[in-house]
N, C-alpha and C. Protein backbone atom coordinates (compact mmCIF):
# COMPACT_ATOMS: atom_id res chain seq x y z
N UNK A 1 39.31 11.53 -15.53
CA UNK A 1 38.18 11.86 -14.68
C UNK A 1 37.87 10.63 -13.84
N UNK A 2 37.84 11.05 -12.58
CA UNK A 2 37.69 9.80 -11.56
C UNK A 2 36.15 9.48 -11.39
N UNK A 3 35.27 8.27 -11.46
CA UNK A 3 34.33 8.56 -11.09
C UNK A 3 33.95 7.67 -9.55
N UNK A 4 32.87 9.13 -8.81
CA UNK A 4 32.84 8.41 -7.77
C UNK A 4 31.69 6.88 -7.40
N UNK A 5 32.04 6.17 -6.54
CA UNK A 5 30.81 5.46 -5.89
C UNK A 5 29.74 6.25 -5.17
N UNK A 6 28.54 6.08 -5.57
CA UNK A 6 28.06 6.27 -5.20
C UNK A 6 27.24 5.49 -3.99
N UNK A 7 27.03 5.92 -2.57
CA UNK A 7 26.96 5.03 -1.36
C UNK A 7 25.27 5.34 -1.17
N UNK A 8 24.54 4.57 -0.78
CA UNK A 8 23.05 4.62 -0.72
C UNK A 8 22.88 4.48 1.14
N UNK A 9 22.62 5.65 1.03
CA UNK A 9 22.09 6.01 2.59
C UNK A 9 20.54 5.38 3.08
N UNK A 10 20.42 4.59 4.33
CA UNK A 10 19.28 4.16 3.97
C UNK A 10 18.72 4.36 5.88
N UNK A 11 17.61 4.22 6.60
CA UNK A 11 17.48 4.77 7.46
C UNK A 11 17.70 3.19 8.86
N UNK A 12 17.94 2.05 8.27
CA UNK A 12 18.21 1.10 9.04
C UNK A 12 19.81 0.83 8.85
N UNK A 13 20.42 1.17 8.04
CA UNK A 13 21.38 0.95 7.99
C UNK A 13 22.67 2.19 8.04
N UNK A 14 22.39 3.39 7.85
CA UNK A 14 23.27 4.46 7.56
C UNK A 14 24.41 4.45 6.86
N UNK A 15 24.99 5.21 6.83
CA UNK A 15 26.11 4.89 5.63
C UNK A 15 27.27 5.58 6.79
N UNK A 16 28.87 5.15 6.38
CA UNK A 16 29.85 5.49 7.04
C UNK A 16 30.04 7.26 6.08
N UNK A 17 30.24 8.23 6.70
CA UNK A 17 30.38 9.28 5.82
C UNK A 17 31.91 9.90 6.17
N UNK A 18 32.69 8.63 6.88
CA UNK A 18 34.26 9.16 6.93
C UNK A 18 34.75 8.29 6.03
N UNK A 19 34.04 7.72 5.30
CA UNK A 19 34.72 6.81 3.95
C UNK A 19 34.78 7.14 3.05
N UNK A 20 35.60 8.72 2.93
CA UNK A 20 35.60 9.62 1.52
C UNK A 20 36.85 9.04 0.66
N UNK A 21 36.51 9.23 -0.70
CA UNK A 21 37.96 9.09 -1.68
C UNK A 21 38.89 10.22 -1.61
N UNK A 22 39.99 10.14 -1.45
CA UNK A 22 40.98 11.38 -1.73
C UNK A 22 40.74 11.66 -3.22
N UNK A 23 40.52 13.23 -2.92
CA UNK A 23 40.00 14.16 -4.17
C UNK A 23 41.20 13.77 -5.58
N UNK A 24 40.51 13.96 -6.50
CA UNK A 24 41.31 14.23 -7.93
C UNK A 24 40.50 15.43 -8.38
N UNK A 25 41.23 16.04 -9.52
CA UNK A 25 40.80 17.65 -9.65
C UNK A 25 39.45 17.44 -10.79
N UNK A 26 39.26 16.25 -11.26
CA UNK A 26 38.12 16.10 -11.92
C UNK A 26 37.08 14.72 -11.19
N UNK A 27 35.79 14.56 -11.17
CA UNK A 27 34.79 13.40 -10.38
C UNK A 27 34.07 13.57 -11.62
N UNK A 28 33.07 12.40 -11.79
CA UNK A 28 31.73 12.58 -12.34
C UNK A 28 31.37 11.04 -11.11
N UNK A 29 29.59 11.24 -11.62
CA UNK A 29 29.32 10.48 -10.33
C UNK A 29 27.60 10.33 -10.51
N UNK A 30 27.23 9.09 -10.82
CA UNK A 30 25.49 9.03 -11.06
C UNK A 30 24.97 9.84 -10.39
N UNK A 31 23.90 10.02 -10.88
CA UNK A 31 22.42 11.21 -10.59
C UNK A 31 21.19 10.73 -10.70
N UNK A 32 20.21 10.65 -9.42
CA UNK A 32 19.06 10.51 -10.21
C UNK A 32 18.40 11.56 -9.44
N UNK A 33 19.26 12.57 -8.67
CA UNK A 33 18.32 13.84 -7.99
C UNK A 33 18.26 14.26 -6.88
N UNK A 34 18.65 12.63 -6.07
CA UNK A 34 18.84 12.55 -4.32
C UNK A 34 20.04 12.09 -4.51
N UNK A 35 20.79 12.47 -4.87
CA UNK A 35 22.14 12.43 -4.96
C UNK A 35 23.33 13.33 -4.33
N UNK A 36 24.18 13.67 -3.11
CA UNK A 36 24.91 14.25 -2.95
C UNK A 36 26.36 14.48 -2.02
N UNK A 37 27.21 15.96 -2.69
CA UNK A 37 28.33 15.50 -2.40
C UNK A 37 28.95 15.67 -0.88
N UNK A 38 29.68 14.92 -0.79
CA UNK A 38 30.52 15.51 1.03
C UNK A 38 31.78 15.84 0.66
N UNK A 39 32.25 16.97 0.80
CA UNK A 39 33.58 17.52 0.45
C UNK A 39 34.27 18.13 2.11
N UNK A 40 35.46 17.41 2.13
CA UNK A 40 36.51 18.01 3.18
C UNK A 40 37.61 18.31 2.72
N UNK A 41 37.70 19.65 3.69
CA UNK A 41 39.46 19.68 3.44
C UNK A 41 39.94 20.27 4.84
N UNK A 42 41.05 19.94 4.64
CA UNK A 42 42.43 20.80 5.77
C UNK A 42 42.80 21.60 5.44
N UNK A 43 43.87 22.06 5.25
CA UNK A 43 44.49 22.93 5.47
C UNK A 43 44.67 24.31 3.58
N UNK A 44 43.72 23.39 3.43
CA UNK A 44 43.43 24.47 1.78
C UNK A 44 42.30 25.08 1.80
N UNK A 45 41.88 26.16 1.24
CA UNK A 45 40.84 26.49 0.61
C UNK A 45 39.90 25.76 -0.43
N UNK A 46 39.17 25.68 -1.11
CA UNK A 46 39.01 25.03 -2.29
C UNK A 46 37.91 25.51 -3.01
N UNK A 47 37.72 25.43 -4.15
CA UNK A 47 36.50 25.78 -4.68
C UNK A 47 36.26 24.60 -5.64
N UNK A 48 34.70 24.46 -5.24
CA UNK A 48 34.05 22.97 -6.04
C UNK A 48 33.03 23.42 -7.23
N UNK A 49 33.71 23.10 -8.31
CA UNK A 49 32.47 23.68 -10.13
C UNK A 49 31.74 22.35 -10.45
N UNK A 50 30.35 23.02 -10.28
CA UNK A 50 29.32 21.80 -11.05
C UNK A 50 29.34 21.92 -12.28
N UNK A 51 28.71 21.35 -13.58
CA UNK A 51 29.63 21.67 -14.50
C UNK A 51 27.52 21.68 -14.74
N UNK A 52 26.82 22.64 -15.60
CA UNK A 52 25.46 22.68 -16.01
C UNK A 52 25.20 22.98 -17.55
N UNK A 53 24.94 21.38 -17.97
CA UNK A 53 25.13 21.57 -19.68
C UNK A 53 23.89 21.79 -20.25
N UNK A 54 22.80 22.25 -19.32
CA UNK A 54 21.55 22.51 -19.83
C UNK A 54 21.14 23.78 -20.35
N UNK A 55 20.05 23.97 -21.05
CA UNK A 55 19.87 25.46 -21.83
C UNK A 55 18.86 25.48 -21.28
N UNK A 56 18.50 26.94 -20.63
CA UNK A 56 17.16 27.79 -20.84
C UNK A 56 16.68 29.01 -22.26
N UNK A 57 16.06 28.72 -22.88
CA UNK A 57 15.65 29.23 -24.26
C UNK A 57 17.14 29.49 -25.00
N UNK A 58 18.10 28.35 -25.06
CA UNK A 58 18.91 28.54 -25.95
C UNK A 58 20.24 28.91 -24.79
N UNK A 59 19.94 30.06 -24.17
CA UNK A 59 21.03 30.24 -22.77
C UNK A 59 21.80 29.06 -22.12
N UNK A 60 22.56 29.59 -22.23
CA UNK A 60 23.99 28.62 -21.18
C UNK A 60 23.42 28.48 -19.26
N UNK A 61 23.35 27.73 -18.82
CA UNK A 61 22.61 27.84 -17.49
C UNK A 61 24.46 28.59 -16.52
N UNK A 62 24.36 28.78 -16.18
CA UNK A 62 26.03 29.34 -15.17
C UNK A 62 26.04 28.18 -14.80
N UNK A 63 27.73 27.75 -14.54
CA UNK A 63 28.25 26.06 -13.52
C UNK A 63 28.26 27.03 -11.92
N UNK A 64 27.97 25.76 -11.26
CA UNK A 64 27.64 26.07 -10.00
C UNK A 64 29.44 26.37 -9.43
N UNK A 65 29.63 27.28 -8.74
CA UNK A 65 31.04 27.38 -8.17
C UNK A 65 30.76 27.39 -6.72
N UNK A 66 31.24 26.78 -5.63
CA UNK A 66 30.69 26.42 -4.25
C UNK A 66 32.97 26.91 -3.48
N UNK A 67 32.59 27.33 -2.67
CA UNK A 67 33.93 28.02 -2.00
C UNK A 67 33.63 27.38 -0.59
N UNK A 68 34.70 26.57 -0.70
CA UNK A 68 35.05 25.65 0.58
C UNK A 68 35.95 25.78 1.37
N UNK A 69 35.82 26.70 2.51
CA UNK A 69 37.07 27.19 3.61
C UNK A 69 37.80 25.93 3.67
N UNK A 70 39.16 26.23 3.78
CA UNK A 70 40.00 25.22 4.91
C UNK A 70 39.61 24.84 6.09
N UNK A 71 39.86 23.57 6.34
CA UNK A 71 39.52 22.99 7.61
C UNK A 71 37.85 22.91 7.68
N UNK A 72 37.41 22.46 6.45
CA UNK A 72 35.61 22.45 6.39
C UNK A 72 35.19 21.50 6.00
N UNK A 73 33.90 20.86 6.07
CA UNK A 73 33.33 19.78 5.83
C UNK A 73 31.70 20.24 5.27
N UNK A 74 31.65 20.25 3.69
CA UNK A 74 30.62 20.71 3.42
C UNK A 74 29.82 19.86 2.65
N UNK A 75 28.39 19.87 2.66
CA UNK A 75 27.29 18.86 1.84
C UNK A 75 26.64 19.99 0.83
N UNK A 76 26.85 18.96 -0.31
CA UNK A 76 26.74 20.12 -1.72
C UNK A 76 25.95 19.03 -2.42
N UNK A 77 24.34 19.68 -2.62
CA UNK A 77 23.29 18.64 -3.38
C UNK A 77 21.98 19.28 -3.57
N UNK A 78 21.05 18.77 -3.21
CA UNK A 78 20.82 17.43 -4.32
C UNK A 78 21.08 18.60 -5.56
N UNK A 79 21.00 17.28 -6.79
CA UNK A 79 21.35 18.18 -7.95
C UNK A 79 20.32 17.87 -9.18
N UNK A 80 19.90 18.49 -9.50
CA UNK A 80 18.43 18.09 -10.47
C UNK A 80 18.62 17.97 -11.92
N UNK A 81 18.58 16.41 -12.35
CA UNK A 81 18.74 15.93 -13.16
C UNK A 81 18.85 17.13 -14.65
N UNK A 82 17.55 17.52 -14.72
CA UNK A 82 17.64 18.35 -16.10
C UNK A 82 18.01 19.36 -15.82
N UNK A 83 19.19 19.73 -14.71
CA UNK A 83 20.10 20.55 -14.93
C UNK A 83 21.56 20.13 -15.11
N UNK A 84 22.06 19.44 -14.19
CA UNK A 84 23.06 18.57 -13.76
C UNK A 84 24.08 17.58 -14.79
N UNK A 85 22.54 17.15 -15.34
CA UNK A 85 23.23 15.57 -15.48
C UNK A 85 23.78 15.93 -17.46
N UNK A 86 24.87 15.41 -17.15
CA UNK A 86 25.59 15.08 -18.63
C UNK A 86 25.08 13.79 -19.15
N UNK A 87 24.92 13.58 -20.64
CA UNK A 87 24.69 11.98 -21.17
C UNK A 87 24.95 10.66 -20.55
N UNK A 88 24.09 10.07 -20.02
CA UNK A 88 24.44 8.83 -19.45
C UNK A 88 24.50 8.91 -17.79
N UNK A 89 23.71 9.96 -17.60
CA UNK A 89 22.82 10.67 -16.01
C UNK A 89 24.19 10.91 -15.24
N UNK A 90 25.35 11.29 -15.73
CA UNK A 90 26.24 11.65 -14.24
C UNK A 90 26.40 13.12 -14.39
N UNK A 91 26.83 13.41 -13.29
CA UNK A 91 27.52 14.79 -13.35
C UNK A 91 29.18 14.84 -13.05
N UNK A 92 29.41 15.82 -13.73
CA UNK A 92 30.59 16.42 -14.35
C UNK A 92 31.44 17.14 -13.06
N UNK A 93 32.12 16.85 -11.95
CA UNK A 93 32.67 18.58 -11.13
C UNK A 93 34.10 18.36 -11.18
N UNK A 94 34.57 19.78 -10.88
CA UNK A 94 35.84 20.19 -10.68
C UNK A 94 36.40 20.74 -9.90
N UNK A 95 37.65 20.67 -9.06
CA UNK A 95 37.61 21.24 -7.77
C UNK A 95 39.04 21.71 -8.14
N UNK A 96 39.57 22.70 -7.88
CA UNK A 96 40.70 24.23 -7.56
C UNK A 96 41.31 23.45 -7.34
N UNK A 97 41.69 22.68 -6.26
CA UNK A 97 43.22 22.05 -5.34
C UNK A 97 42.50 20.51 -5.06
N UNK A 98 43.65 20.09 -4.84
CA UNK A 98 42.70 18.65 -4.32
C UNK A 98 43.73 18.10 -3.07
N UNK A 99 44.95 18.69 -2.73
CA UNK A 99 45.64 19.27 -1.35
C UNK A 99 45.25 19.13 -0.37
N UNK A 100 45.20 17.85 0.48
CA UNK A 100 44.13 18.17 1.71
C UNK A 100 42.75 17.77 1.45
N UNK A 101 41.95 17.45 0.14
CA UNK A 101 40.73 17.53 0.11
C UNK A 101 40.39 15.76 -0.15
N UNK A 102 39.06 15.64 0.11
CA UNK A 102 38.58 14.17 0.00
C UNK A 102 37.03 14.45 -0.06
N UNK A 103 36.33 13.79 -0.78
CA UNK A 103 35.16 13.98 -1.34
C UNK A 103 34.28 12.40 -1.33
N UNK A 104 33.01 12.22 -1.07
CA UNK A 104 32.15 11.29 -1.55
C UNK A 104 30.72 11.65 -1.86
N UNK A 105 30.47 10.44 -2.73
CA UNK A 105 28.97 10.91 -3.16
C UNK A 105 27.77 9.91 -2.32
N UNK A 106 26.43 10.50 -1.92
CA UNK A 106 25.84 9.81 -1.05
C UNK A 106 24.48 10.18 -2.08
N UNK A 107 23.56 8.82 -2.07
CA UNK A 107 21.95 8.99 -2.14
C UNK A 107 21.40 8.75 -1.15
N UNK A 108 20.15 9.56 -1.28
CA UNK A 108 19.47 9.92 -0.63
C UNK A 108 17.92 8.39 -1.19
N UNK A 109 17.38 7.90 -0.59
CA UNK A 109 16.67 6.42 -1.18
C UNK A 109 15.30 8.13 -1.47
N UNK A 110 14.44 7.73 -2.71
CA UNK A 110 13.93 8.70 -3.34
C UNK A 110 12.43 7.70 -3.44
C-alpha cells in the first residue's frame, strides 16, 4: 500500500495540482476532514473504492465506489473522519486499473 503526501493548499501560496503520483492499485493517505483526492486518467476507465470501517448501530457503513471516465480529471473529498479514517487517521482506497491513472492528495487549511 502506497501512501500518499499529502500537499497543503494554502491561499498565498497554492499548490501545483499537476504534481500527481502515478497510481498504484492500493493509497492510504492522512485525514483530518479537509482532506482531498485528485484522480486522472487517459485512456482507461477507472473506478476509485473508499474503504468505510465505521458502524452505524452495529451496520457495516457501504465503501464509497466513485466511476472515473477515461480521459477525466476528478476531485473526490472531503472525507469525514468518523467515517473514513482507519487507526492512525488515514484512509484506506482502491482503484480498478491504475493504466493511465495518477492521483494526489490535497488539504484544504481547516
Amino acid at each position: 500500500m502506497s501512501q500518499l503526501v499529502v500537499s497543503e493548499l494554502t491561499a498565498k501560496t497554492g499548490v501545483n495540482a499537476t504534481t500527481l503520483t502515478t497510481a498504484a492499485l492500493t493509497h492510504t493517505f492522512l485525514n483530518d476532514g479537509n482532506t482531498f483526492l485528485l484522480v486522472k486518467t487517459t485512456s482507461t476507465e477507472i473506478t476509485v473504492t473508499v474503504e468505510t470501517p465505521a458502524h452505524v448501530s452495529g451496520l457495516d457503513i457501504e465503501e464509497v465506489a466513485v466511476v472515473i471516465p477515461a480521459a477525466s480529471t476528478f476531485l473526490l473529498g472531503n472525507f469525514d473522519p468518523g467515517v473514513y479514517n482507519q487507526i492512525g487517521g488515514v484512509v484506506n482506497i482502491s482503484l480498478s486499473v491504475v493504466t493511465g491513472a495518477s492521483i494526489g492528495a490535497f488539504r484544504l487549511p481547516g
